[in-house]
Protein backbone atom coordinates (compact mmCIF):
# COMPACT_ATOMS: atom_id res chain seq x y z
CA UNK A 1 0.00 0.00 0.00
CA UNK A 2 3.26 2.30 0.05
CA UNK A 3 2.30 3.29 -3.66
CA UNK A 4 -0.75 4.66 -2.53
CA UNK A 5 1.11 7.39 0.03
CA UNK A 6 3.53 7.88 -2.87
CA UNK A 7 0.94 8.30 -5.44
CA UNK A 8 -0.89 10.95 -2.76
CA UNK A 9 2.12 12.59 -2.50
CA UNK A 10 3.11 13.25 -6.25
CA UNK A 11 -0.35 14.53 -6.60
CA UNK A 12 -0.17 16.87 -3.68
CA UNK A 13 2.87 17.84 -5.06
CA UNK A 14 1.39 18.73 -8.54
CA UNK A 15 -1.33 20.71 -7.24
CA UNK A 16 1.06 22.48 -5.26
CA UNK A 17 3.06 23.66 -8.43
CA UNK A 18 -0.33 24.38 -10.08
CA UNK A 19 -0.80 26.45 -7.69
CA UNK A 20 2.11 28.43 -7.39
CA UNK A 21 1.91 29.24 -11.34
CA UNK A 22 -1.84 30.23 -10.83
C-alpha cells in the first residue's frame, strides 16, 4: 500500500506547483 502514500504525494505535489503558477 506504500504506492498509494507515494501516489498521494506526487499529486499533492502537482497541485502544489499548479498552484504556485496560478
Amino acid at each position: 500500500m506504500r504506492q498509494i502514500k507515494h501516489l498521494i504525494k506526487y499529486l499533492m505535489h502537482i497541485s502544489e506547483k499548479e498552484n504556485s503558477i496560478h
